[in-house]
N, C-alpha and C. Protein backbone atom coordinates (compact mmCIF):
# COMPACT_ATOMS: atom_id res chain seq x y z
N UNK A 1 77.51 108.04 114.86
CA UNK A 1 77.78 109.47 114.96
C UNK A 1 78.27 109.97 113.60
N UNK A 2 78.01 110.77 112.93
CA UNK A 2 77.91 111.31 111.84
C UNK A 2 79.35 112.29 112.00
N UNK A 3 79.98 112.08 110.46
CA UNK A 3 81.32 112.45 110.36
C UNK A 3 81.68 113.45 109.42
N UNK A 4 82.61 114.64 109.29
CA UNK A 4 82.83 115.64 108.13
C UNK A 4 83.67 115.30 107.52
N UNK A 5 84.33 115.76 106.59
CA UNK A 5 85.20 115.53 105.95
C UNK A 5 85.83 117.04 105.57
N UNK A 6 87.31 117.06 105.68
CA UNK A 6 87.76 117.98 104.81
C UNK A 6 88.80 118.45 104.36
N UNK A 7 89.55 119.07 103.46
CA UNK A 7 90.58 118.63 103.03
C UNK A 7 92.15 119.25 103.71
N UNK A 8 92.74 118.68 104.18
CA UNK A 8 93.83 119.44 104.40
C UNK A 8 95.10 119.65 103.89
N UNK A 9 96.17 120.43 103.75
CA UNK A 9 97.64 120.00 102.74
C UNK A 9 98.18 119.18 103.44
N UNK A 10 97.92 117.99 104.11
CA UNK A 10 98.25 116.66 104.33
C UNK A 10 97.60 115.60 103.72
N UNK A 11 96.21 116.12 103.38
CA UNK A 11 95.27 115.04 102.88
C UNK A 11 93.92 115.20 103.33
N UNK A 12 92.65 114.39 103.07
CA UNK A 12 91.58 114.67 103.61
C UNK A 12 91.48 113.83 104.82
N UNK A 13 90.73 114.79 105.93
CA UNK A 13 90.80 115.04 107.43
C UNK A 13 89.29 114.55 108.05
N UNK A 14 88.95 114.28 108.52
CA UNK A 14 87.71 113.74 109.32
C UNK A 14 87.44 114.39 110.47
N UNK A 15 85.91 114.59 111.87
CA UNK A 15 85.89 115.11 112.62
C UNK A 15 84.75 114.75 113.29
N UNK A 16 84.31 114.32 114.19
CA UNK A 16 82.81 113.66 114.80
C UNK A 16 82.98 115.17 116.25
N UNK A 17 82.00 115.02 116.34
CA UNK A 17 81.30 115.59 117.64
C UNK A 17 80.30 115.84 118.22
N UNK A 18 80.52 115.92 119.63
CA UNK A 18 79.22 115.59 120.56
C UNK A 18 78.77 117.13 120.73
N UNK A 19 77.76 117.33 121.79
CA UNK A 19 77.86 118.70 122.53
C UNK A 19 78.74 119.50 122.88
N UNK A 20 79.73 118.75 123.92
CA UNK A 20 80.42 118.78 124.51
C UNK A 20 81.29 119.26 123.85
N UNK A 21 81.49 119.00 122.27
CA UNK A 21 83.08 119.03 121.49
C UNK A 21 83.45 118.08 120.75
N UNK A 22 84.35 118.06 120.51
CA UNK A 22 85.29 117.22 119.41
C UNK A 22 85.15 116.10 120.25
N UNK A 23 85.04 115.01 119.22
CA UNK A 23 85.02 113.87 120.32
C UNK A 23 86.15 112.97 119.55
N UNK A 24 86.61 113.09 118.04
CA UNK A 24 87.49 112.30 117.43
C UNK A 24 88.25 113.34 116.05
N UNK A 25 89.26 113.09 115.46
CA UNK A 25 89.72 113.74 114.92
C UNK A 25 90.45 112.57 113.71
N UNK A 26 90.08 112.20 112.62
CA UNK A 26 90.65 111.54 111.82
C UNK A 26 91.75 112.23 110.98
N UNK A 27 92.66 111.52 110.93
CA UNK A 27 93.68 111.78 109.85
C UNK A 27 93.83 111.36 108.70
N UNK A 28 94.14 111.35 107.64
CA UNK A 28 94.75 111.32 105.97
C UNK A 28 94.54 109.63 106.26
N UNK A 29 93.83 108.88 105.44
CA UNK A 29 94.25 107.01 105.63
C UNK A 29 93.76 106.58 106.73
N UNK A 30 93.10 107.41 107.70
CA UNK A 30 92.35 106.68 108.98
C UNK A 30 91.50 105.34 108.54
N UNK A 31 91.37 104.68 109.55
CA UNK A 31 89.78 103.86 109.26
C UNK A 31 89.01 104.17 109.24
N UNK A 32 87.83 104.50 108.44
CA UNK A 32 86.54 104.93 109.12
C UNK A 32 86.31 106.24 108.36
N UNK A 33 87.52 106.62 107.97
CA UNK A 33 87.17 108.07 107.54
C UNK A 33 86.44 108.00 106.18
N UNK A 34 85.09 108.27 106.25
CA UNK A 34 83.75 108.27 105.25
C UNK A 34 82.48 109.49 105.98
N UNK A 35 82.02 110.34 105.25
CA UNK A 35 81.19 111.09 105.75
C UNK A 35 80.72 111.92 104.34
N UNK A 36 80.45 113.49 104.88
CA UNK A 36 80.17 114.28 103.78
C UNK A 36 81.17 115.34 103.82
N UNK A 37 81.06 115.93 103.13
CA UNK A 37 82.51 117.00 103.10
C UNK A 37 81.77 118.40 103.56
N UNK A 38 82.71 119.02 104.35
CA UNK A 38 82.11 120.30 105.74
C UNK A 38 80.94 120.89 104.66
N UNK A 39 82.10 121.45 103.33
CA UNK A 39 81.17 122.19 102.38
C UNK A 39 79.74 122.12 102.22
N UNK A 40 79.40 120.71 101.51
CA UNK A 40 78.30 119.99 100.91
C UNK A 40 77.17 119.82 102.91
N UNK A 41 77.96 120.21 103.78
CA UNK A 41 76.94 119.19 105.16
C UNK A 41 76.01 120.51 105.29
N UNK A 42 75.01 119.66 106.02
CA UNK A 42 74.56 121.15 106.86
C UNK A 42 74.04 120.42 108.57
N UNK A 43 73.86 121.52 109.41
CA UNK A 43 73.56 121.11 110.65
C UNK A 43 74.87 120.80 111.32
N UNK A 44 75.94 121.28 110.84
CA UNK A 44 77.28 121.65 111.64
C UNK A 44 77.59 122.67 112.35
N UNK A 45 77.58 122.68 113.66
CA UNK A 45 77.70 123.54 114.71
C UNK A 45 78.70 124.60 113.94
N UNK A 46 78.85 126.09 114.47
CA UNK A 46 79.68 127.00 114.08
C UNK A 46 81.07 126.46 114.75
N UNK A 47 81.00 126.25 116.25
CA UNK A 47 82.17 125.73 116.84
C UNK A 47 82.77 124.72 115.82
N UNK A 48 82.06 123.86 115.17
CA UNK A 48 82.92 122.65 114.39
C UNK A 48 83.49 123.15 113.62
N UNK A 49 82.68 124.14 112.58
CA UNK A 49 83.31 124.86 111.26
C UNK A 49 84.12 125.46 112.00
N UNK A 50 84.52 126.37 113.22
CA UNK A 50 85.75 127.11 113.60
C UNK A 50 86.83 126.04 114.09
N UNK A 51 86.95 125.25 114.26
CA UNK A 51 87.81 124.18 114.92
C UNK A 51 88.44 123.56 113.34
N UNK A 52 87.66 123.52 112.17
CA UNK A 52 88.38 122.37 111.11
C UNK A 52 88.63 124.01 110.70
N UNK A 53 88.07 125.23 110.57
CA UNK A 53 89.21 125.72 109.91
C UNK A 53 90.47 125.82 110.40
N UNK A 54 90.35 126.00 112.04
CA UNK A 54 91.56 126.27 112.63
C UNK A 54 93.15 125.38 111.95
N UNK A 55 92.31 123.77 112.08
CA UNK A 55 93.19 123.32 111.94
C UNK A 55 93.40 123.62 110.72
N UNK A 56 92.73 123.69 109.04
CA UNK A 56 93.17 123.97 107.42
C UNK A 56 94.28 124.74 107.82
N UNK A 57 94.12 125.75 108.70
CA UNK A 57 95.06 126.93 108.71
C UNK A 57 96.19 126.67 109.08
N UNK A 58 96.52 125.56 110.35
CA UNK A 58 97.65 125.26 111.10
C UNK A 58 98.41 124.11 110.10
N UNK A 59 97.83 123.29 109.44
CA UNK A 59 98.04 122.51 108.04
C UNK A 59 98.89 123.15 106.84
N UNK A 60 98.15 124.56 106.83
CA UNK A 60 98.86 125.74 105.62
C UNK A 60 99.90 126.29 106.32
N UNK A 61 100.29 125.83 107.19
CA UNK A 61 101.59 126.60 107.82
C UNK A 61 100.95 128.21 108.26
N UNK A 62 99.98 128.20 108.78
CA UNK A 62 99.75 129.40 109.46
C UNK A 62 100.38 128.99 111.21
N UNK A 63 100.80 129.86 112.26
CA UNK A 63 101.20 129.64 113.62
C UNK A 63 99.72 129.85 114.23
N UNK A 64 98.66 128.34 113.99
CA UNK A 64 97.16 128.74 114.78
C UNK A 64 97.17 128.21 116.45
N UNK A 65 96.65 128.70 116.89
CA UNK A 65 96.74 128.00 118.59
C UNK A 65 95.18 127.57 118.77
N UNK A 66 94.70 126.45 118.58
CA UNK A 66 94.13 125.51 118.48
C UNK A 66 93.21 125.24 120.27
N UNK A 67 94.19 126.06 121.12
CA UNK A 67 93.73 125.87 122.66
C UNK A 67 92.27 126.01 122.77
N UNK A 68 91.35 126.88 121.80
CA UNK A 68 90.13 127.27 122.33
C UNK A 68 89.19 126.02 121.53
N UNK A 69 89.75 125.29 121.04
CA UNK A 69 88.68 124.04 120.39
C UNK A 69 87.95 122.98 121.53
N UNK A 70 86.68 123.15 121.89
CA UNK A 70 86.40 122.26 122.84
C UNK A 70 86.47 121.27 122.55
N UNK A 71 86.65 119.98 123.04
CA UNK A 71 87.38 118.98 123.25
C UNK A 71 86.35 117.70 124.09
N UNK A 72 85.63 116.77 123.98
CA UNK A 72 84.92 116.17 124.40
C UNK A 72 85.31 115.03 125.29
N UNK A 73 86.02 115.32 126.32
CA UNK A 73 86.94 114.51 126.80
C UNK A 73 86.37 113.06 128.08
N UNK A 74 85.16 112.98 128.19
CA UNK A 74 84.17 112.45 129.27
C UNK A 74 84.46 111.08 129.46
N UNK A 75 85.06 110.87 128.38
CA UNK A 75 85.60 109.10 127.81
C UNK A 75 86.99 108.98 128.39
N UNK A 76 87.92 109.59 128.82
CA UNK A 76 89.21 109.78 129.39
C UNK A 76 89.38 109.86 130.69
N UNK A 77 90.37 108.98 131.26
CA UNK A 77 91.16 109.06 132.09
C UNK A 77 92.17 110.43 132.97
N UNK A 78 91.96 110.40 133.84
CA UNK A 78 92.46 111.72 134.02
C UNK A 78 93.69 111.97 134.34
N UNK A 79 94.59 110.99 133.48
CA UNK A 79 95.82 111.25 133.43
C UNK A 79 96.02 111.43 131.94
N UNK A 80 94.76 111.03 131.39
CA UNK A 80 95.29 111.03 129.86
C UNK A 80 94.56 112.99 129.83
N UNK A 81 93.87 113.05 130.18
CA UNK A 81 93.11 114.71 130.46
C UNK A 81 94.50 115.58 130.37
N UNK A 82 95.23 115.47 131.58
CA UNK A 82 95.91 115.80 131.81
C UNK A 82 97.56 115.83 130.77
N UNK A 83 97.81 115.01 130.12
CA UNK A 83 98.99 114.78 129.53
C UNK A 83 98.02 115.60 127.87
N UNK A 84 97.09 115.58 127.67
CA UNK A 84 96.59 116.00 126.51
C UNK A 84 96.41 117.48 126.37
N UNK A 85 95.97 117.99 128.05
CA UNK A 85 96.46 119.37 128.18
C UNK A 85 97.96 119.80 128.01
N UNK A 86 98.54 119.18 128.51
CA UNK A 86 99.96 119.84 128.83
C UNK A 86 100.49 120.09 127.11
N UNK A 87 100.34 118.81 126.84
CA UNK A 87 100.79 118.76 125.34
C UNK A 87 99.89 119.72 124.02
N UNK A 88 98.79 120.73 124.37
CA UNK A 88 98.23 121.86 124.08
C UNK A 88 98.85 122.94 123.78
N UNK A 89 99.78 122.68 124.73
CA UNK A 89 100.31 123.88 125.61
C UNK A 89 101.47 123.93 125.05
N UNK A 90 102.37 123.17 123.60
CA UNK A 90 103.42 123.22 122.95
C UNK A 90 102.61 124.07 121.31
N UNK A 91 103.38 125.36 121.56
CA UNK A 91 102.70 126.08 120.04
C UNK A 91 103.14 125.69 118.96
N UNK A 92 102.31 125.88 118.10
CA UNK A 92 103.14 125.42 117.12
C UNK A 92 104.48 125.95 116.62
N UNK A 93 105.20 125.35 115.73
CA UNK A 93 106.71 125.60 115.60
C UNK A 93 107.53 125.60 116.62
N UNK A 94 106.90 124.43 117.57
CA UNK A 94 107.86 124.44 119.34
C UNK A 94 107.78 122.78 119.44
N UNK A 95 108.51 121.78 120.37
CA UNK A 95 108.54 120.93 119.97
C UNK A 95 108.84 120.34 121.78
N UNK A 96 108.53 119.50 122.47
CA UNK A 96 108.41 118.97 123.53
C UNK A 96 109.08 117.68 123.67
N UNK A 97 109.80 117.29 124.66
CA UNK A 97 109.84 116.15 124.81
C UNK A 97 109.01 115.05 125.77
N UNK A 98 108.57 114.18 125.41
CA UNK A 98 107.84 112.73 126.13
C UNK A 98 108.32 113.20 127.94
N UNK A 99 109.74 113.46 128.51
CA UNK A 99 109.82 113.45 129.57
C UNK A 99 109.31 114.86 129.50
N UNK A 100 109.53 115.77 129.33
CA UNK A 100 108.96 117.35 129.43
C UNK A 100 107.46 117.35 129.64
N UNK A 101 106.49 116.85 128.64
CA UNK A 101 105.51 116.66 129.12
C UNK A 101 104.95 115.83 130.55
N UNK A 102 105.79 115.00 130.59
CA UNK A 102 105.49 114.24 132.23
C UNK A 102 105.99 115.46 133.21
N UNK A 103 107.19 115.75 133.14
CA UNK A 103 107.30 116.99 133.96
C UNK A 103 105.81 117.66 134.48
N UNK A 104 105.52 118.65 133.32
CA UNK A 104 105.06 119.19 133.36
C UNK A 104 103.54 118.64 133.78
N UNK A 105 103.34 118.15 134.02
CA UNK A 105 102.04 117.38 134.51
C UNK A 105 102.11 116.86 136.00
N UNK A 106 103.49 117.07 136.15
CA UNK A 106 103.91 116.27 137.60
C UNK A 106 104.01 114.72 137.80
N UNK A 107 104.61 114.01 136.99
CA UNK A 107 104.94 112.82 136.68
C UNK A 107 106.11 112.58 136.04
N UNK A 108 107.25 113.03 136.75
CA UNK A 108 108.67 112.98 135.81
C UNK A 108 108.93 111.52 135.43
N UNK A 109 108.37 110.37 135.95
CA UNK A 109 109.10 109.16 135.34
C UNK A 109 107.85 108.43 134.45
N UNK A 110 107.28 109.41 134.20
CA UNK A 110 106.20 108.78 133.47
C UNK A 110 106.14 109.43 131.59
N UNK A 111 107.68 109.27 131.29
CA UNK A 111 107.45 109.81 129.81
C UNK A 111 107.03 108.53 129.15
N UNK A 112 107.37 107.36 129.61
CA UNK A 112 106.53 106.19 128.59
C UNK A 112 105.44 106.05 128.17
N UNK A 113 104.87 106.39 129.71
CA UNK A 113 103.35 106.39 129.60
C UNK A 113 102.27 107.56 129.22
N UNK A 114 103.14 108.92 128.67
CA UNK A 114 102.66 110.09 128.23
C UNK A 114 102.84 109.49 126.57
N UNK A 115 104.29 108.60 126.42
CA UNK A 115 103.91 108.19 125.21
C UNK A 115 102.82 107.09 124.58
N UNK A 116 102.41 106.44 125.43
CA UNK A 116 101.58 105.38 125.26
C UNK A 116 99.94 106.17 125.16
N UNK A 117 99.71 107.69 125.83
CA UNK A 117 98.71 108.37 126.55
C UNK A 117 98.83 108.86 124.68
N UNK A 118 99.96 109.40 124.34
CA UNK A 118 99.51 110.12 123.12
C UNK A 118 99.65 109.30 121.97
N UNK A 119 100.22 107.71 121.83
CA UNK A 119 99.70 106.97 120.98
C UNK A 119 98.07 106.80 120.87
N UNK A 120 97.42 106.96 121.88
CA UNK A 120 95.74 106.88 121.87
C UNK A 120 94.98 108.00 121.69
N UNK A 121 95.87 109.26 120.98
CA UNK A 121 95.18 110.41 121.36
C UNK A 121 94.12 110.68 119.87
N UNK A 122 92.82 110.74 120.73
CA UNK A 122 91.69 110.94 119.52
C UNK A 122 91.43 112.00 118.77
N UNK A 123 92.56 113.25 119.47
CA UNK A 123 92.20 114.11 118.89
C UNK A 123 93.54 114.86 117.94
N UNK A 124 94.40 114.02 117.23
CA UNK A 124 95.33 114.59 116.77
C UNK A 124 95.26 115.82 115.90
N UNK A 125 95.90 117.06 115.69
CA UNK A 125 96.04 118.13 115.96
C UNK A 125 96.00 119.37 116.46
N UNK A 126 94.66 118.39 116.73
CA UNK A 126 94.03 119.98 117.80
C UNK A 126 95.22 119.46 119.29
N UNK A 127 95.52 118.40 119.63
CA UNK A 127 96.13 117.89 120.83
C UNK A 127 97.92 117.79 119.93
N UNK A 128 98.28 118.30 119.85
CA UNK A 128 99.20 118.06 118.82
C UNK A 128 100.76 117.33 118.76
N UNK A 129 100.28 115.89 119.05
CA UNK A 129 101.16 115.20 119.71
C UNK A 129 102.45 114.77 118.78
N UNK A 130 102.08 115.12 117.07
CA UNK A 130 103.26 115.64 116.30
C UNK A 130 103.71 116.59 117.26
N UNK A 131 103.75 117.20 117.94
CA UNK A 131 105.13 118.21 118.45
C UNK A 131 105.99 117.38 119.78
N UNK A 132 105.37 116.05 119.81
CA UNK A 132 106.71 115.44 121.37
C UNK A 132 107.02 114.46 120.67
N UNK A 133 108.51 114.85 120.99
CA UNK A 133 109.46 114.17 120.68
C UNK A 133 110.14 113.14 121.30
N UNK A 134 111.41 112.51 120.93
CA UNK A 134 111.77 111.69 122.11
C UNK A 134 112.55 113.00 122.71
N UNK A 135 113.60 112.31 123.87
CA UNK A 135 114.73 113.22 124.50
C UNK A 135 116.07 113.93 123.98
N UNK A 136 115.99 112.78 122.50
CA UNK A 136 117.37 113.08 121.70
C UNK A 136 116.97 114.12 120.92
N UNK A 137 115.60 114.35 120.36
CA UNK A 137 115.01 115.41 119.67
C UNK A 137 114.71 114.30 118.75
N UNK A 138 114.61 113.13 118.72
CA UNK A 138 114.17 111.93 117.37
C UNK A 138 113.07 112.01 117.17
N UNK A 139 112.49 111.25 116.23
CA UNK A 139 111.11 111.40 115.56
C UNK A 139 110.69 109.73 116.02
N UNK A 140 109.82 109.42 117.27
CA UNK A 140 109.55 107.90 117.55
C UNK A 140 108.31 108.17 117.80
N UNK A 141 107.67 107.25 117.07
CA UNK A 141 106.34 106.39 117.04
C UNK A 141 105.25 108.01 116.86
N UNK A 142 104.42 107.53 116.04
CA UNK A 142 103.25 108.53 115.57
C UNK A 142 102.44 107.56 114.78
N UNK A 143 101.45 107.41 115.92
CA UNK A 143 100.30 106.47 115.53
C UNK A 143 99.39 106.72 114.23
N UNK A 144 99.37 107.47 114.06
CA UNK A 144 98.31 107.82 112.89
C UNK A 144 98.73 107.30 111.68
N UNK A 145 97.82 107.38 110.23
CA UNK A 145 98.31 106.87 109.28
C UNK A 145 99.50 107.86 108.90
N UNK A 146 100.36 107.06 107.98
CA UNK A 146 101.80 107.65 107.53
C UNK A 146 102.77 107.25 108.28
N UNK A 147 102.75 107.06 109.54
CA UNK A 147 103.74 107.44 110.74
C UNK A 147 104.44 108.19 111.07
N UNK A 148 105.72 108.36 111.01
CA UNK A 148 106.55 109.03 111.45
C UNK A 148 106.94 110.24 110.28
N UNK A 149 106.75 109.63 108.68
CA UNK A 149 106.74 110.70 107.68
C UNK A 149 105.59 112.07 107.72
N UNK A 150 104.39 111.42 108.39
CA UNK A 150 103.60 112.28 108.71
C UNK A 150 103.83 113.68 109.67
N UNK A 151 104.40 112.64 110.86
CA UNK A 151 105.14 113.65 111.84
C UNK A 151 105.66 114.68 111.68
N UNK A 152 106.73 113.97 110.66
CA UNK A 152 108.19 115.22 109.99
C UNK A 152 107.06 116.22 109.20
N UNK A 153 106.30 115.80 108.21
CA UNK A 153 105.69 116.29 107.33
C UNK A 153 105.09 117.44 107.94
N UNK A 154 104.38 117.06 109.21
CA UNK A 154 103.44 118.56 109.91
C UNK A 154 104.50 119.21 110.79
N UNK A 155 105.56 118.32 111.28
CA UNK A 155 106.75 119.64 112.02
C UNK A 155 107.29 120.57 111.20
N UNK A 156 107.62 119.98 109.23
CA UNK A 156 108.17 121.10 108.55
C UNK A 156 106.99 122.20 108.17
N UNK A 157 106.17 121.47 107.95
CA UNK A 157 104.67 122.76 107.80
C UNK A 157 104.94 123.62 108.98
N UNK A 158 104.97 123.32 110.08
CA UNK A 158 105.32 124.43 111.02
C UNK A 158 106.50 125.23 110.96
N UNK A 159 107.59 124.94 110.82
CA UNK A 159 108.97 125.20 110.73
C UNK A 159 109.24 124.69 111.94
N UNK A 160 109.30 123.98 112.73
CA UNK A 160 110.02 123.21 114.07
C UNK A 160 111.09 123.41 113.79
N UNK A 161 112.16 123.94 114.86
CA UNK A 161 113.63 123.76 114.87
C UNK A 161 114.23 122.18 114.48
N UNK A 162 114.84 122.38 113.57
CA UNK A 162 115.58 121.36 112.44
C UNK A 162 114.30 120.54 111.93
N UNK A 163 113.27 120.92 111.86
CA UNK A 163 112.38 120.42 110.76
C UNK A 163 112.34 121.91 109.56
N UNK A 164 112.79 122.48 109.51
CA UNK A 164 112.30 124.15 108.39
C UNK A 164 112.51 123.56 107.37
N UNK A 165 113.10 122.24 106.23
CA UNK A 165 113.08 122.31 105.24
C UNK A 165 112.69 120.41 105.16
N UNK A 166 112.25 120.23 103.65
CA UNK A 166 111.78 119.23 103.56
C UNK A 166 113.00 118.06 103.66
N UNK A 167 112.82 116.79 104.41
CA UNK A 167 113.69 115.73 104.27
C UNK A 167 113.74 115.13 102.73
N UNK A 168 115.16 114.81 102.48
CA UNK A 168 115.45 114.06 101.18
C UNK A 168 114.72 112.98 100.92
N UNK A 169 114.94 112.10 101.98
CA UNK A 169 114.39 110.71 102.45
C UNK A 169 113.37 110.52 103.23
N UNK A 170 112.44 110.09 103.20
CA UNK A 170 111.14 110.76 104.79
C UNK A 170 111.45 109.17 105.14
């Protein structure tokens, strides 16, 4: 499946998709991330070009809501469907916790497994699982490359409450 490339103020970004939608979303240091860059491609759906700008924009610290990006989800579980919606549904510069999202899905004792649901999530930012947190408001586990500096890095691009300025130490 043939891949874009493009750049974001995190780094350069990756993006595959089916009919259906987004089917993967690479980050800055992914594996795999090799393709052509959006610019240079051609035969890229308009939906794709509106979805990677969305995100350039939400990257530049614009407040973008990302909800209308279709999403190719046919490969998922429908609890992971479900925990990937809910977690949509945190705007940017707002910040969720692991049990909040189970809440909200109707699974209150299942924040482990909302965290384990968004360690696998293929579509990081458009699903924007930088915004759940633990319960203390801590910064734990963010699968993607960087880890957890990454995290902080796209909560201060947003301004997240007690992320608005850059950490000394990441």
């Amino acid at each position: 499946m043939a891949m874009i490339l493009f750049e974001t103020a995190i780094g350069t970004c990756g993006v595959r998709w089916s009919e259906a939608g987004l089917t993967e979303v690479l980050m800055p240091g992914s594996r795999g991330l090799t393709g052509e860059p959006l610019e240079t491609s051609t035969g890229v759906p308009e939906q794709v070009r509106a979805a990677v700008a969305g995100m350039v924009a939400l990257l530049a610290g614009e407040g973008r809501d990302l909800r209308y990006v279709a999403l190719d989800e046919r490969h998922l579980d429908a609890f992971r469907r479900r925990v990937y919606a809910a977690t949509r549904q945190i705007a940017a510069g707002s910040t969720a916790s692991y049990g909040e999202v189970a809440r909200a899905i109707g699974e209150p004792r299942a924040a482990r497994e909302v965290g384990i649901a968004l360690a696998q999530n293929p579509f990081p930012i458009v699903v924007p699982c930088h915004r759940v947190l633990a319960a203390t408001g801590a910064l734990h586990g963010f699968s993607a490359p960087g880890g957890i500096a990454t995290k902080r890095r796209m909560l201060e691009i947003e301004q997240a409450p007690g992320f608005t300025q850059e950490a000394l130490f990441a």
